[in-house]
PDB file of N, CA and C in Angstrom:
ATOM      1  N   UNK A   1      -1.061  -7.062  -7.274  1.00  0.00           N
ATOM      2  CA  UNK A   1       0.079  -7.943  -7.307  1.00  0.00           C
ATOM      3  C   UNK A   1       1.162  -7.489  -6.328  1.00  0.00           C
ATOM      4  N   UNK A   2       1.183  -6.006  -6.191  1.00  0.00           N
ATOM      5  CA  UNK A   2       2.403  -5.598  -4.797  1.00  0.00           C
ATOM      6  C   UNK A   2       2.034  -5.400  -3.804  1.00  0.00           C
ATOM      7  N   UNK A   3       1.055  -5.920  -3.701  1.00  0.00           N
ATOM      8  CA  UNK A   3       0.791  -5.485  -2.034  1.00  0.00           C
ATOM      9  C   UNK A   3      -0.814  -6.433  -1.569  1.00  0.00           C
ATOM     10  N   UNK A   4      -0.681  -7.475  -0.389  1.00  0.00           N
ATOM     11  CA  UNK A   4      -1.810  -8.566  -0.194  1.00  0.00           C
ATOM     12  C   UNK A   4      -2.902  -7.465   0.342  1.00  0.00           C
ATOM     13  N   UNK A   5      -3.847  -7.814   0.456  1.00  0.00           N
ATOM     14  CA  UNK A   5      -5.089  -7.469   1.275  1.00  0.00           C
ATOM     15  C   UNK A   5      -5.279  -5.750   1.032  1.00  0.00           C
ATOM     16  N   UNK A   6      -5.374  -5.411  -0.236  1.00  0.00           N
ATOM     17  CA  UNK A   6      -4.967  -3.840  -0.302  1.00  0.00           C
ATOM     18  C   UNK A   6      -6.499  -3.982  -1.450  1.00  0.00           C
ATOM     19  N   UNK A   7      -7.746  -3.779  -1.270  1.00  0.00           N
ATOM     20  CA  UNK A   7      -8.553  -3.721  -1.722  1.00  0.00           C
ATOM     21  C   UNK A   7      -9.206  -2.458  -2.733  1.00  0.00           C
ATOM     22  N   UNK A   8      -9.843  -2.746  -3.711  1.00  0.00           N
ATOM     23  CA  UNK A   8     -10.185  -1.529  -4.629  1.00  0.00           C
ATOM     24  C   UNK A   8     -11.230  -0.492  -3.959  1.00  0.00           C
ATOM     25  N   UNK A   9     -10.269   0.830  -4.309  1.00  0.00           N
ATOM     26  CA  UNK A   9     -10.692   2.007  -3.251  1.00  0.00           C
ATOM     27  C   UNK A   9     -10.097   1.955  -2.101  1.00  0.00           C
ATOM     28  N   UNK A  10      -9.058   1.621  -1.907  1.00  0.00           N
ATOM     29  CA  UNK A  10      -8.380   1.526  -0.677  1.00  0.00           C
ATOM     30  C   UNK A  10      -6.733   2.813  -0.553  1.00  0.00           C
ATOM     31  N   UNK A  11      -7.036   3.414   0.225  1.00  0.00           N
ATOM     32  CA  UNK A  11      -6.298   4.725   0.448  1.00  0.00           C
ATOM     33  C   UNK A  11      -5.202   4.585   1.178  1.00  0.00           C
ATOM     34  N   UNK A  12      -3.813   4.651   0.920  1.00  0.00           N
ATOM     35  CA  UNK A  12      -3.372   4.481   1.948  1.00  0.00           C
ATOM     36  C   UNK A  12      -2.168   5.808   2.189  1.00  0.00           C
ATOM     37  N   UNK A  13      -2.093   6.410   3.423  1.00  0.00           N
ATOM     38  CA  UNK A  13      -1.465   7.275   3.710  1.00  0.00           C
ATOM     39  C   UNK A  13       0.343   6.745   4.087  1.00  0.00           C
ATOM     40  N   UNK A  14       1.278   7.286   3.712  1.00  0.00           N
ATOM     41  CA  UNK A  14       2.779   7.189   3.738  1.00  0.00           C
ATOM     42  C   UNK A  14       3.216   8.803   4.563  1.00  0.00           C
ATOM     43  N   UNK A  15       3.926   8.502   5.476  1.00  0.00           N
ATOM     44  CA  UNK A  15       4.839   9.265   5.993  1.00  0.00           C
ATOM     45  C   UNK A  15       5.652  10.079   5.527  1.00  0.00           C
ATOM     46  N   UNK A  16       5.736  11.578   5.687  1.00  0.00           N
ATOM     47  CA  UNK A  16       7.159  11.996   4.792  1.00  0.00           C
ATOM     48  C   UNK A  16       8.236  10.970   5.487  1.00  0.00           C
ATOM     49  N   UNK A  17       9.231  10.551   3.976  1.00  0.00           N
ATOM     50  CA  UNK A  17      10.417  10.047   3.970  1.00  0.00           C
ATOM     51  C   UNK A  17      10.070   8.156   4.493  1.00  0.00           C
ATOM     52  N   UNK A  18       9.026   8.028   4.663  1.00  0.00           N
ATOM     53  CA  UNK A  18       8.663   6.426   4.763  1.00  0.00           C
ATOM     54  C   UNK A  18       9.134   5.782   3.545  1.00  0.00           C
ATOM     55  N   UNK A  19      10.302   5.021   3.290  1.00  0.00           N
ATOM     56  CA  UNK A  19      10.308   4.072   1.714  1.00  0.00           C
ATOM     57  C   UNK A  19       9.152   3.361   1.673  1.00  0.00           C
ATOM     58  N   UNK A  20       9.155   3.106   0.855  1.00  0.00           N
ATOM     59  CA  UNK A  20       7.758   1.978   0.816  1.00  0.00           C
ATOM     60  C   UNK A  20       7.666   0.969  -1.049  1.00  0.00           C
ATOM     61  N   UNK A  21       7.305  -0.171  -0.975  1.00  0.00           N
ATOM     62  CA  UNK A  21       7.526  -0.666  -2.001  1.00  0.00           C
ATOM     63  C   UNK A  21       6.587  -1.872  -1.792  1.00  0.00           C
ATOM     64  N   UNK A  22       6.847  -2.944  -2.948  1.00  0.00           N
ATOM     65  CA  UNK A  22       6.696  -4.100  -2.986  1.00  0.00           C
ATOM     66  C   UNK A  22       6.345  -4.573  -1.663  1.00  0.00           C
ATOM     67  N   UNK A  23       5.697  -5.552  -1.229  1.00  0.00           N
ATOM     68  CA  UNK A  23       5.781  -6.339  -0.223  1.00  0.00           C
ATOM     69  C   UNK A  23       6.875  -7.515   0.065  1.00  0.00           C
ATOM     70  N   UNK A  24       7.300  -7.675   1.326  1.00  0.00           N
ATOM     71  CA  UNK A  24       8.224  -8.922   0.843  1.00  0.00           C
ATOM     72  C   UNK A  24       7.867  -9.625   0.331  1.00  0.00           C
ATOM     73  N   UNK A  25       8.683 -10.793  -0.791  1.00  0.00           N
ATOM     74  CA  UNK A  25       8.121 -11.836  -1.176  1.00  0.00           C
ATOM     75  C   UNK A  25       7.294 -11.486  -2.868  1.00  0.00           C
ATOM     76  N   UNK A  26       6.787 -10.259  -3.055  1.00  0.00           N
ATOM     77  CA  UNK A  26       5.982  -9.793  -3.712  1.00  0.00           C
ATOM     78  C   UNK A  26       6.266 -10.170  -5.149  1.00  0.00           C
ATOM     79  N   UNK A  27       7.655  -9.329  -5.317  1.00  0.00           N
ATOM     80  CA  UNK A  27       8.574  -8.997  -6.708  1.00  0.00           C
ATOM     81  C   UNK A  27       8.669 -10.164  -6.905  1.00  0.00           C
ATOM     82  N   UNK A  28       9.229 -11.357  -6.217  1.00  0.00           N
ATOM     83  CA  UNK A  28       9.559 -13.120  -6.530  1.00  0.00           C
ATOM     84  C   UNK A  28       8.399 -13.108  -7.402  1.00  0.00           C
ATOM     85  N   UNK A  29       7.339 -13.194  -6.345  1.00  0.00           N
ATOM     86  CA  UNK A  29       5.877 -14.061  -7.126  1.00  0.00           C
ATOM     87  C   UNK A  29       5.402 -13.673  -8.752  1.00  0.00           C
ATOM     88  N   UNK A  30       5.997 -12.508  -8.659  1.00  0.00           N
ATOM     89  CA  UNK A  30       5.556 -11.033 -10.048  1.00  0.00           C
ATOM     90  C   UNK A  30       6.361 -11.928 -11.487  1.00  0.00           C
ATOM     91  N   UNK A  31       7.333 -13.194 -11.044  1.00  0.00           N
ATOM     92  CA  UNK A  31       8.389 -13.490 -11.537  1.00  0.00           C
ATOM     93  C   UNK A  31       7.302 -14.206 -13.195  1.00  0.00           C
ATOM     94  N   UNK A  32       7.875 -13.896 -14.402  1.00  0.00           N
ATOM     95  CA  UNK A  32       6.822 -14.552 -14.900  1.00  0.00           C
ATOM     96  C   UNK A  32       5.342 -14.230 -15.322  1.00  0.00           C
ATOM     97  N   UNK A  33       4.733 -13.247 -14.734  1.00  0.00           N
ATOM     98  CA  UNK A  33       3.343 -12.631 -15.080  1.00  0.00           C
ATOM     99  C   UNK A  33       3.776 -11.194 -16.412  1.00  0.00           C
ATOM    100  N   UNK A  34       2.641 -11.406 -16.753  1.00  0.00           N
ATOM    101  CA  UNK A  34       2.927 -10.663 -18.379  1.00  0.00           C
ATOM    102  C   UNK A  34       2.029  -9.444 -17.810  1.00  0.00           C
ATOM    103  N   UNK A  35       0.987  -9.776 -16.864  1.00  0.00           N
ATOM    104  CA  UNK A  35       0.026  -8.466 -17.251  1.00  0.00           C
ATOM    105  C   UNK A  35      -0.595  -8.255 -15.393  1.00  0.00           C
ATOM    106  N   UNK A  36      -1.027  -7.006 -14.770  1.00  0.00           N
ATOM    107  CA  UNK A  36      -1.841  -6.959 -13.796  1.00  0.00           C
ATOM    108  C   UNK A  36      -2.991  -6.249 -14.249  1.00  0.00           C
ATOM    109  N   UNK A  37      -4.151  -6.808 -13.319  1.00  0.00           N
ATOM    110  CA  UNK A  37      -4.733  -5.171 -13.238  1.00  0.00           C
ATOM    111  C   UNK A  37      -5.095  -4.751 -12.399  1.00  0.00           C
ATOM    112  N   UNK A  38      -4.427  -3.943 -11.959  1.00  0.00           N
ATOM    113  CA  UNK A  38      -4.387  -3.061 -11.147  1.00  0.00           C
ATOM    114  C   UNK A  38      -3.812  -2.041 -11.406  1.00  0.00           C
ATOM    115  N   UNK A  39      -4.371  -0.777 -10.488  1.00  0.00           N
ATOM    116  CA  UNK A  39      -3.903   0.864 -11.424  1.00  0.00           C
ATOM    117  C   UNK A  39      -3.423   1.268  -9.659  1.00  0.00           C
ATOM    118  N   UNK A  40      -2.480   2.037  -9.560  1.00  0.00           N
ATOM    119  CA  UNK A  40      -2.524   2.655  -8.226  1.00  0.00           C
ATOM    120  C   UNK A  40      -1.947   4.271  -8.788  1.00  0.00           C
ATOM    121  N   UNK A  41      -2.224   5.046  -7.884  1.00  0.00           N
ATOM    122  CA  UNK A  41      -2.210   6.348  -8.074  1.00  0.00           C
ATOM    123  C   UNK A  41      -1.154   6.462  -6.704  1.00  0.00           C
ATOM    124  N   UNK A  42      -0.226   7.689  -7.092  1.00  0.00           N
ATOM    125  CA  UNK A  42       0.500   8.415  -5.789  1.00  0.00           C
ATOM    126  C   UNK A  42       0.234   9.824  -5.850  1.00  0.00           C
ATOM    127  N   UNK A  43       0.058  10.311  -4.782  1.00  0.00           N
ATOM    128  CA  UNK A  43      -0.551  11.917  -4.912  1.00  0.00           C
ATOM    129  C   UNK A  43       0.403  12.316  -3.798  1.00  0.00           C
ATOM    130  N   UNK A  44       1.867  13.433  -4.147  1.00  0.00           N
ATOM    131  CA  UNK A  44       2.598  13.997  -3.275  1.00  0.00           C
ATOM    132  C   UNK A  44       1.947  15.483  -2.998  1.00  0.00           C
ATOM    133  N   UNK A  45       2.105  15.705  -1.850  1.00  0.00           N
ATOM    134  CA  UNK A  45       1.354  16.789  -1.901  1.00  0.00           C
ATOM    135  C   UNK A  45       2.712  17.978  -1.117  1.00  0.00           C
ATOM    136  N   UNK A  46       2.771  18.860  -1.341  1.00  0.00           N
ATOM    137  CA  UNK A  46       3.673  19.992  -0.629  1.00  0.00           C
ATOM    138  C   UNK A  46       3.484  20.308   0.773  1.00  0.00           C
ATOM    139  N   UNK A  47       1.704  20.181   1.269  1.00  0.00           N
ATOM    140  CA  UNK A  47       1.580  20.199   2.850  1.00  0.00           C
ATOM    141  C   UNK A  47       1.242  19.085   3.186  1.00  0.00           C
ATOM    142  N   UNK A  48       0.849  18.962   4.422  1.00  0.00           N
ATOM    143  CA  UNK A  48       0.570  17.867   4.785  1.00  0.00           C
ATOM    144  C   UNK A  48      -1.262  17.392   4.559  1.00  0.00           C
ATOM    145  N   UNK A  49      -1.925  16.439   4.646  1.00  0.00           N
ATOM    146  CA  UNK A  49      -3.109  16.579   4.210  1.00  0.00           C
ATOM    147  C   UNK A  49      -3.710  16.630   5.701  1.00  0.00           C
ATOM    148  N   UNK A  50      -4.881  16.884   5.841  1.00  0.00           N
ATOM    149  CA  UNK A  50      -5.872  16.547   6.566  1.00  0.00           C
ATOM    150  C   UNK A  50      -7.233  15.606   7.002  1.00  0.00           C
ATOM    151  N   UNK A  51      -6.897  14.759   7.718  1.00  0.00           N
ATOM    152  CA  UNK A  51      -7.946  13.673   7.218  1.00  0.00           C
ATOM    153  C   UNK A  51      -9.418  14.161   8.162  1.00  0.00           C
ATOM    154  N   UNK A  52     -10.492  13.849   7.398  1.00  0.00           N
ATOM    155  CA  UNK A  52     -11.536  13.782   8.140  1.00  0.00           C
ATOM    156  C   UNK A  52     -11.834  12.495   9.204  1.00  0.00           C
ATOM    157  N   UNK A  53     -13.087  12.978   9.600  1.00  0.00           N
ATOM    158  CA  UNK A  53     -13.019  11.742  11.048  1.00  0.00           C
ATOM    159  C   UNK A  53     -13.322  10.474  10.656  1.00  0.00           C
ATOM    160  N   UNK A  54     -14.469  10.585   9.209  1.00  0.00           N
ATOM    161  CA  UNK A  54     -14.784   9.618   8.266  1.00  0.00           C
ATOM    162  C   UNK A  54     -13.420   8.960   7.757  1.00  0.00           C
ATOM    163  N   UNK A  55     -12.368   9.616   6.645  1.00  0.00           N
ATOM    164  CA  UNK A  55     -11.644   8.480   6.389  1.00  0.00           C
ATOM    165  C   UNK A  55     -10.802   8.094   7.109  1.00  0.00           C
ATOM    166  N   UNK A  56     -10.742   8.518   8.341  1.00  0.00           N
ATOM    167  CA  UNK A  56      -9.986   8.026   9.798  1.00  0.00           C
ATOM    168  C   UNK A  56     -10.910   6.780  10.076  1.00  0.00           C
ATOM    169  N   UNK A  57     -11.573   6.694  10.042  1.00  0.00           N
ATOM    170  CA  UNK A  57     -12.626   5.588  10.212  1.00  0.00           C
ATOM    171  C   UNK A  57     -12.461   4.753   9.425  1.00  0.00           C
ATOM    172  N   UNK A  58     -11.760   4.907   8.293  1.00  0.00           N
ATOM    173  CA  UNK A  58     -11.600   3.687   7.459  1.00  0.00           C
ATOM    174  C   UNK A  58     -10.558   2.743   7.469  1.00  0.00           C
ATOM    175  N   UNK A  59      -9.554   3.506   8.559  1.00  0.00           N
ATOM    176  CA  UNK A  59      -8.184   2.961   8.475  1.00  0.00           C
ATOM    177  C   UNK A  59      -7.931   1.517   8.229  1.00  0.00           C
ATOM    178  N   UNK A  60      -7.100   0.198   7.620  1.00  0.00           N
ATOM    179  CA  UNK A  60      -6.945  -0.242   8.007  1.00  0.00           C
ATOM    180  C   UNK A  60      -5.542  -0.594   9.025  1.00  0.00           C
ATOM    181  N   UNK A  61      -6.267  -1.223  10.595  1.00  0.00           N
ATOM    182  CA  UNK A  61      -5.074  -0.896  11.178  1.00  0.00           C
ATOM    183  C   UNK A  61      -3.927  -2.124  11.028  1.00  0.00           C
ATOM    184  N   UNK A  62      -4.362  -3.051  10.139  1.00  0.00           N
ATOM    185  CA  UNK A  62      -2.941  -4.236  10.239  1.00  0.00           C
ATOM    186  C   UNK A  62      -2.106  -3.873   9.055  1.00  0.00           C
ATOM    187  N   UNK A  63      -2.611  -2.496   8.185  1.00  0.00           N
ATOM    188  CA  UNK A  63      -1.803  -2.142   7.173  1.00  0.00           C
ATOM    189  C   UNK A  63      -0.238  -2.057   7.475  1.00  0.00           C
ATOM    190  N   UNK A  64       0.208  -1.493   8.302  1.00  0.00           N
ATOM    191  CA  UNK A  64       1.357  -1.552   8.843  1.00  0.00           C
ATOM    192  C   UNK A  64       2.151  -2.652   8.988  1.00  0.00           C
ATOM    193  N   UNK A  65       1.475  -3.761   9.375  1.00  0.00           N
ATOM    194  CA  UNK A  65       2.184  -4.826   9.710  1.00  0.00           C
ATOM    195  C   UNK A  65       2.316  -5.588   8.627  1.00  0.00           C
ATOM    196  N   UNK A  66       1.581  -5.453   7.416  1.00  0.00           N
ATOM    197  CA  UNK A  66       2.172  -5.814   6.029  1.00  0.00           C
ATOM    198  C   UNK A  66       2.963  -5.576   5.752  1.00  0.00           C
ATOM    199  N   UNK A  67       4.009  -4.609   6.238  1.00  0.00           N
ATOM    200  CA  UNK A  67       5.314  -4.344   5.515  1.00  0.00           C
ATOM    201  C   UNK A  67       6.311  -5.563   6.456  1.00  0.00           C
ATOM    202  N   UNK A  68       6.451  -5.851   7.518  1.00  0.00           N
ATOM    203  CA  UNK A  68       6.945  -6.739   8.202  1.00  0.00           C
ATOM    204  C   UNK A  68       7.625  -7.841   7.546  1.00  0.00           C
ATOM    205  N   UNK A  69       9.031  -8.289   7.346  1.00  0.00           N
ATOM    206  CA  UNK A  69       9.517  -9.736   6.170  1.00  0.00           C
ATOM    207  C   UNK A  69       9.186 -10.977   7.107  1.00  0.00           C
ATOM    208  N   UNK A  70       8.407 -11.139   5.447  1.00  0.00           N
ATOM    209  CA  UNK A  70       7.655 -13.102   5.800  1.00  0.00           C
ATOM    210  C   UNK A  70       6.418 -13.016   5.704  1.00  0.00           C
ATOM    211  N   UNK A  71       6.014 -11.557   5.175  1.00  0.00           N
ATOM    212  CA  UNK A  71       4.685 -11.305   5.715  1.00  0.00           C
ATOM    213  C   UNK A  71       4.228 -11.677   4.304  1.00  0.00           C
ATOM    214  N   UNK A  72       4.540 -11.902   3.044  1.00  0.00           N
ATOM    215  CA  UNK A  72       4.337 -11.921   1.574  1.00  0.00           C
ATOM    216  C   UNK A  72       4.810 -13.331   1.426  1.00  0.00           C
ATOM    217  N   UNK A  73       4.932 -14.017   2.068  1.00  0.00           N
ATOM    218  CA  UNK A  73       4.984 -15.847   1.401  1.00  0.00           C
ATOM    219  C   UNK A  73       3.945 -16.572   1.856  1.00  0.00           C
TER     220      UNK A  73
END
């Protein structure tokens, strides 16, 4: 429900100090719904992680441009 095209098993890496939230548009639509399902996990970690070449390979690269406003109506 917070975020379009974000598929189950889908990983996504955040920047130190990146905000990150809802999608635009998102919270409106949420207006009214009693229940999701969907589970998301956040894992802060103290260093930085290391990705292999594999889940580098998985990236998706228009993830980014989902955060963009207008991009959630």
């Amino acid at each position: 429900m917070s975020r379009k095209e974000i598929d189950q098993y889908d990983i996504s890496l955040h920047p130190y100090g990146l905000p990150h939230g809802p999608q635009p548009g998102m919270t409106e639509a949420s207006i009214g719904k009693k229940e999701t399902n969907e589970l998301a996990v956040m894992v802060d970690t103290f260093f930085p992680l290391q990705l292999t070449k594999q889940a580098a390979e998985l990236e998706k690269l228009e993830y980014m441009a989902s955060w963009m406003e207008g991009d959630g109506e």
